[in-house]
C-alpha atoms as a PDB file:
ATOM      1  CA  UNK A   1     -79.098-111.901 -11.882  1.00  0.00           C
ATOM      2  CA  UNK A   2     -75.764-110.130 -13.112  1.00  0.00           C
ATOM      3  CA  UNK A   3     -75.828-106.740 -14.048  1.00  0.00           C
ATOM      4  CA  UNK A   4     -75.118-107.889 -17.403  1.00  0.00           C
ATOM      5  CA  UNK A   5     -78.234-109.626 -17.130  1.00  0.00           C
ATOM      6  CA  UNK A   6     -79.854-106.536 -15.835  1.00  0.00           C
ATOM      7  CA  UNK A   7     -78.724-104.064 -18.180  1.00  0.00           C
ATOM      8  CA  UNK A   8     -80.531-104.564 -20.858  1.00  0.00           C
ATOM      9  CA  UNK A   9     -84.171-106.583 -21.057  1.00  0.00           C
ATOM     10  CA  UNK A  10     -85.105-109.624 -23.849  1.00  0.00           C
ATOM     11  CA  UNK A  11     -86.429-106.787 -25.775  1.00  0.00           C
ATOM     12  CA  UNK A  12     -84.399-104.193 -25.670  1.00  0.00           C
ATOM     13  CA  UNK A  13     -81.201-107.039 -26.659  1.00  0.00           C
ATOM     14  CA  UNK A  14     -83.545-107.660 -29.509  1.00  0.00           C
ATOM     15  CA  UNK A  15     -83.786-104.084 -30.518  1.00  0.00           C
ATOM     16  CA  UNK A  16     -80.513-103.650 -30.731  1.00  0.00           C
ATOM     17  CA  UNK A  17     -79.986-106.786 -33.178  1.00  0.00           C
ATOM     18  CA  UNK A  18     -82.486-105.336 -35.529  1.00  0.00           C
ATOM     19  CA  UNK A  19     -80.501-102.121 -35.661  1.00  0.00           C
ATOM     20  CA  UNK A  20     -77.388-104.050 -36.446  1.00  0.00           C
ATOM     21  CA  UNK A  21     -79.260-105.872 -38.792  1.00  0.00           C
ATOM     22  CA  UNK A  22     -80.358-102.004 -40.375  1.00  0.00           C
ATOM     23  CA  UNK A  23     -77.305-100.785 -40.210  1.00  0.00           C
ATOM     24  CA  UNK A  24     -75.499-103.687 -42.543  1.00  0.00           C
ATOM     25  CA  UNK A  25     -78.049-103.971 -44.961  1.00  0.00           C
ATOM     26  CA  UNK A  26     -76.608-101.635 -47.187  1.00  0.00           C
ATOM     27  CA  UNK A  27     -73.098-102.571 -46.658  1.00  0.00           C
ATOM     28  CA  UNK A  28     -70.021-104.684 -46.408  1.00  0.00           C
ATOM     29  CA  UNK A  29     -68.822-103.515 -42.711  1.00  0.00           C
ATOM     30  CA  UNK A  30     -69.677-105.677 -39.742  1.00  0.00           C
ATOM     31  CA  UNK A  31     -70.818-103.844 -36.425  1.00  0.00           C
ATOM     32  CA  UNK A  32     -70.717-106.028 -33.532  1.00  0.00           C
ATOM     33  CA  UNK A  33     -72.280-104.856 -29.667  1.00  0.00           C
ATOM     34  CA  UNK A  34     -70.292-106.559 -26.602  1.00  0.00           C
ATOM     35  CA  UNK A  35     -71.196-106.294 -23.112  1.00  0.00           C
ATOM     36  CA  UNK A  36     -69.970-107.367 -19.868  1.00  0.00           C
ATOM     37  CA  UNK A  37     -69.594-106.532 -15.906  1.00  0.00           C
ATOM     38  CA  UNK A  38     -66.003-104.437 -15.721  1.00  0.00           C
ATOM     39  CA  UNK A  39     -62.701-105.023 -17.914  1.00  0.00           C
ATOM     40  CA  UNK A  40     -60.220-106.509 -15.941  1.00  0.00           C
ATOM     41  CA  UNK A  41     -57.447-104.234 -18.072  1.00  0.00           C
ATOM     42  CA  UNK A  42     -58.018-100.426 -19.422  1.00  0.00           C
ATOM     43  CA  UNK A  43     -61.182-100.723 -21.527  1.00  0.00           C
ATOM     44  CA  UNK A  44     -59.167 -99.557 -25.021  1.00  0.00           C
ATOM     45  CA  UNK A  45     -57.379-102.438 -24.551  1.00  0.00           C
ATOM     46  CA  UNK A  46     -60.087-104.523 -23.745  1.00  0.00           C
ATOM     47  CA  UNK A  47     -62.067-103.586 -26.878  1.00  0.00           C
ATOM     48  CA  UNK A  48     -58.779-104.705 -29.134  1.00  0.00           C
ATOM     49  CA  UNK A  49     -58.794-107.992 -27.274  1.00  0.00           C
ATOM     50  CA  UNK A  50     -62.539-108.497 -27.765  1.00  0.00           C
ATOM     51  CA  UNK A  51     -62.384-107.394 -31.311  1.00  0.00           C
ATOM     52  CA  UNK A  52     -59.974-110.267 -32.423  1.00  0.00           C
ATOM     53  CA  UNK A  53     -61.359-112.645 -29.414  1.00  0.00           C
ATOM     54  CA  UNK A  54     -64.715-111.989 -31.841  1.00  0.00           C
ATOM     55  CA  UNK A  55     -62.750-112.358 -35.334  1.00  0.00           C
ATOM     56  CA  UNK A  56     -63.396-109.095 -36.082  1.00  0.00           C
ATOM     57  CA  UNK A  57     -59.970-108.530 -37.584  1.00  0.00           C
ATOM     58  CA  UNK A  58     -60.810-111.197 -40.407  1.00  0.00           C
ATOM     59  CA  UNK A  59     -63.427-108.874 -42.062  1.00  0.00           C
ATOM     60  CA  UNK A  60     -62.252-109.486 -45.932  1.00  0.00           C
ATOM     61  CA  UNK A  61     -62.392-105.238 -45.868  1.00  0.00           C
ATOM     62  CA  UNK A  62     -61.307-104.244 -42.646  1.00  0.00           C
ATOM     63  CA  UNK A  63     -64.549-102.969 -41.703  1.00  0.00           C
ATOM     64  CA  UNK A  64     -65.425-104.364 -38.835  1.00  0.00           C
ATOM     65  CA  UNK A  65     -67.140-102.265 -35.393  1.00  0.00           C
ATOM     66  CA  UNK A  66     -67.059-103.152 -31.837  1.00  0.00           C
ATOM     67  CA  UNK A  67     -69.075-101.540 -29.277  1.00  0.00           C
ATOM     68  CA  UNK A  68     -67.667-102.812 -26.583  1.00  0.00           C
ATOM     69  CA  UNK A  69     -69.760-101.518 -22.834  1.00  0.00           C
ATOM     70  CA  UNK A  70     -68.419-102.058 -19.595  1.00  0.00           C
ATOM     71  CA  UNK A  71     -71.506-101.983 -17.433  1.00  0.00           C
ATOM     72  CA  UNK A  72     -70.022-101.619 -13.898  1.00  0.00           C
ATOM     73  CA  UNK A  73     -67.354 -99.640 -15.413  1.00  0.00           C
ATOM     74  CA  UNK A  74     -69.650 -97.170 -16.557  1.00  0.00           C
ATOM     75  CA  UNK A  75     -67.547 -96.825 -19.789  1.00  0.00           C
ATOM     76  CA  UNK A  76     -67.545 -97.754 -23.388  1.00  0.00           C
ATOM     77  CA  UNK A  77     -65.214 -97.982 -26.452  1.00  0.00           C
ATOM     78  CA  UNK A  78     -66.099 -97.965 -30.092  1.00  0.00           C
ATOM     79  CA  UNK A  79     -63.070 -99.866 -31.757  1.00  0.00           C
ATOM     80  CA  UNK A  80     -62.936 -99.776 -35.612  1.00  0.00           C
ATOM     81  CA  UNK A  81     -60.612-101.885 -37.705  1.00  0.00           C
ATOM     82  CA  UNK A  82     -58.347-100.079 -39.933  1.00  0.00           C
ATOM     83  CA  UNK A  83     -59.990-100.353 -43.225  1.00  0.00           C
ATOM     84  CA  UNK A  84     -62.316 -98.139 -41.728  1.00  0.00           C
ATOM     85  CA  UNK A  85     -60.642 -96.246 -39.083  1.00  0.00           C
ATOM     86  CA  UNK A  86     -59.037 -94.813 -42.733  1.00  0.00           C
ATOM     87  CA  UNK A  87     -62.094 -94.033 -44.188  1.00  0.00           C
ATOM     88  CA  UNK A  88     -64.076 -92.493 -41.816  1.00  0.00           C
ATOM     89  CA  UNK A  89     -64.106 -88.582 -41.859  1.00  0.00           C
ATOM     90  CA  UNK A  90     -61.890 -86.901 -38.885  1.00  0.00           C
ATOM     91  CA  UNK A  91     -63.976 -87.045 -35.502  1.00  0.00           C
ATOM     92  CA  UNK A  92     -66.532 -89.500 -36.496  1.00  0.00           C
ATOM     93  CA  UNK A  93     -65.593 -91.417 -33.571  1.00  0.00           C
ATOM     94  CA  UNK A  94     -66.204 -88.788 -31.319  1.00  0.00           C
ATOM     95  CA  UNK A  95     -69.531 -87.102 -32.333  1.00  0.00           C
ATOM     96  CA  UNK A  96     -70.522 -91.116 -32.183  1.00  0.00           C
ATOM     97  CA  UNK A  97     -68.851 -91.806 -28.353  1.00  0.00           C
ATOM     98  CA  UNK A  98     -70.722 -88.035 -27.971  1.00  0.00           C
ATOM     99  CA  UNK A  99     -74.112 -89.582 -29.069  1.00  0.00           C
ATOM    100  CA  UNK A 100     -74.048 -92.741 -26.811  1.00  0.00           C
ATOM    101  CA  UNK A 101     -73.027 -90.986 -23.854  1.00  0.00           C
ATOM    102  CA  UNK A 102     -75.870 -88.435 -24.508  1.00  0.00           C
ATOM    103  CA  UNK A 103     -78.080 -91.267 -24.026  1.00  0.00           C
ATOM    104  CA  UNK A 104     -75.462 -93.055 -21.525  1.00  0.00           C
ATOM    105  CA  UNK A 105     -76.243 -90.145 -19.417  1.00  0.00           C
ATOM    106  CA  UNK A 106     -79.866 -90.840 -19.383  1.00  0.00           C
ATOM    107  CA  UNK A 107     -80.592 -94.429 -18.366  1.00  0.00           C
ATOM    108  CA  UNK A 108     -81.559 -94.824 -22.091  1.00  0.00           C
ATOM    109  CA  UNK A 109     -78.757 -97.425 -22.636  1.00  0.00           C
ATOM    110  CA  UNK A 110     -80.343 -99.458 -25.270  1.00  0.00           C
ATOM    111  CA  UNK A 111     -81.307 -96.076 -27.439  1.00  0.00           C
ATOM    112  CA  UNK A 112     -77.856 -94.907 -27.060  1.00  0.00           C
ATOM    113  CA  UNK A 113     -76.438 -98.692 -29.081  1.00  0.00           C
ATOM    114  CA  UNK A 114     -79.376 -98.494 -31.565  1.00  0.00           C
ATOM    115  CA  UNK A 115     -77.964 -95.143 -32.336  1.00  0.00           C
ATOM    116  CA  UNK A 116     -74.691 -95.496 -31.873  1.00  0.00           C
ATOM    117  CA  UNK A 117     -75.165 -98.485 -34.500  1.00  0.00           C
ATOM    118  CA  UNK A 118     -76.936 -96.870 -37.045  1.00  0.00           C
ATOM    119  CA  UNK A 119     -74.857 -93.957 -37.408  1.00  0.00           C
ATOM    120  CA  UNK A 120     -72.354 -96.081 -37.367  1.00  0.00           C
ATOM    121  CA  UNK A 121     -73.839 -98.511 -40.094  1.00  0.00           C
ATOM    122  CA  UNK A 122     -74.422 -95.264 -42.190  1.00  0.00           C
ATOM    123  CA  UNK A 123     -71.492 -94.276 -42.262  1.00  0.00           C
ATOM    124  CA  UNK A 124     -70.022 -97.493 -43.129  1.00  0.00           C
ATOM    125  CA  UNK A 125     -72.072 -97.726 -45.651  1.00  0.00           C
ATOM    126  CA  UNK A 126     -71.069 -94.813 -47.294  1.00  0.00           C
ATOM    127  CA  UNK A 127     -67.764 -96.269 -47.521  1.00  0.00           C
ATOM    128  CA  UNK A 128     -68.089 -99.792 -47.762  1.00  0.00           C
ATOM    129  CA  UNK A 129     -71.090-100.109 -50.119  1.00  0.00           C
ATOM    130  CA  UNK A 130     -73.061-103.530 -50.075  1.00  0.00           C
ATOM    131  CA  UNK A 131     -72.591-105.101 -53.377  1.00  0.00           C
ATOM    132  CA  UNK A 132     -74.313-108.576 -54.321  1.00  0.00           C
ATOM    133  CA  UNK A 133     -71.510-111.143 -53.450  1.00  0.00           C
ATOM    134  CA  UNK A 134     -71.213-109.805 -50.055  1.00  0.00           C
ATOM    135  CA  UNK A 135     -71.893-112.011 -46.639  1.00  0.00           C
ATOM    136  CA  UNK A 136     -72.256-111.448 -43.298  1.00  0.00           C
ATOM    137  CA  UNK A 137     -69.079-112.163 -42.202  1.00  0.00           C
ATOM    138  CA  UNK A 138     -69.977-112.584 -38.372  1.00  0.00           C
ATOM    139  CA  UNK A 139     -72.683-112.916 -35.879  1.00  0.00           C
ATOM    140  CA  UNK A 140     -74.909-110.000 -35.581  1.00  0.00           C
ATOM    141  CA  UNK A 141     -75.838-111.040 -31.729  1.00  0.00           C
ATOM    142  CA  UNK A 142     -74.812-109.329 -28.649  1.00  0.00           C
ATOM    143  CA  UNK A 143     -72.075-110.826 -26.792  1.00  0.00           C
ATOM    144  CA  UNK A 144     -71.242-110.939 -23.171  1.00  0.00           C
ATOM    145  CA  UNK A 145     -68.563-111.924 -21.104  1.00  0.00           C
END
């Protein structure tokens, strides 16, 4: 078994899809968690090519989120698009990374995501508000690689 595989259980995976689920109920942004062994390039970079590899750039708002984790890295990006890179109050992305890592720090790797996502998702949707002809633009499972 990887430790992809290992990082996070069934259940735990599953946790983390409801939160993304939570976190987009009330708006149009997309939040997407990807996860994989080491990035073969700086993990910035890696994020960017993950976030269009996952069509995250074709959000109709420019609101999509990648949480991208590099297990065996021991690192992790949070990559916004720039319709909300814009909106997003100064340091968001920071008191977020500061969150995760709190948790990061811990072993608790799955409650570090879950929150990570749903302060994410709330701030989202205080910028991109759900309205009814919305869609979910992409799939809210994790990824690997």
């Amino acid at each position: 078994m990887s430790h992809v595989e290992k990082f996070l259980t069934a259940e735990e995976e599953q946790e983390i899809v409801e939160a993304i689920l939570e976190a987009e109920k009330n708006t149009s942004g997309e939040i997407r968690v990807h996860i994989e062994a080491t990035a073969k390039i700086d993990h910035f970079s890696r994020a960017q090519q993950l976030f269009h590899f996952l069509k995250m750039d074709n959000t109709k708002e420019e609101n999509g989120v990648l949480l991208y984790v590099a297990v065996d890295d021991k690192k992790f990006v949070i990559y916004g698009d720039s319709g909300i890179d814009r909106a997003v109050p100064k340091g968001f992305w920071d008191t977020t990374k500061d969150l995760i890592s709190s948790h990061f720090k811990n072993g608790a790797f799955k409650q570090g995501i879950v929150e990570g996502v749903l302060k994410t998702g709330k701030e989202l949707e205080a910028h991109f508000p759900w309205n009814y002809n919305d869609t979910n633009e992409l799939s809210d499972a994790i990824s690997k690689g």
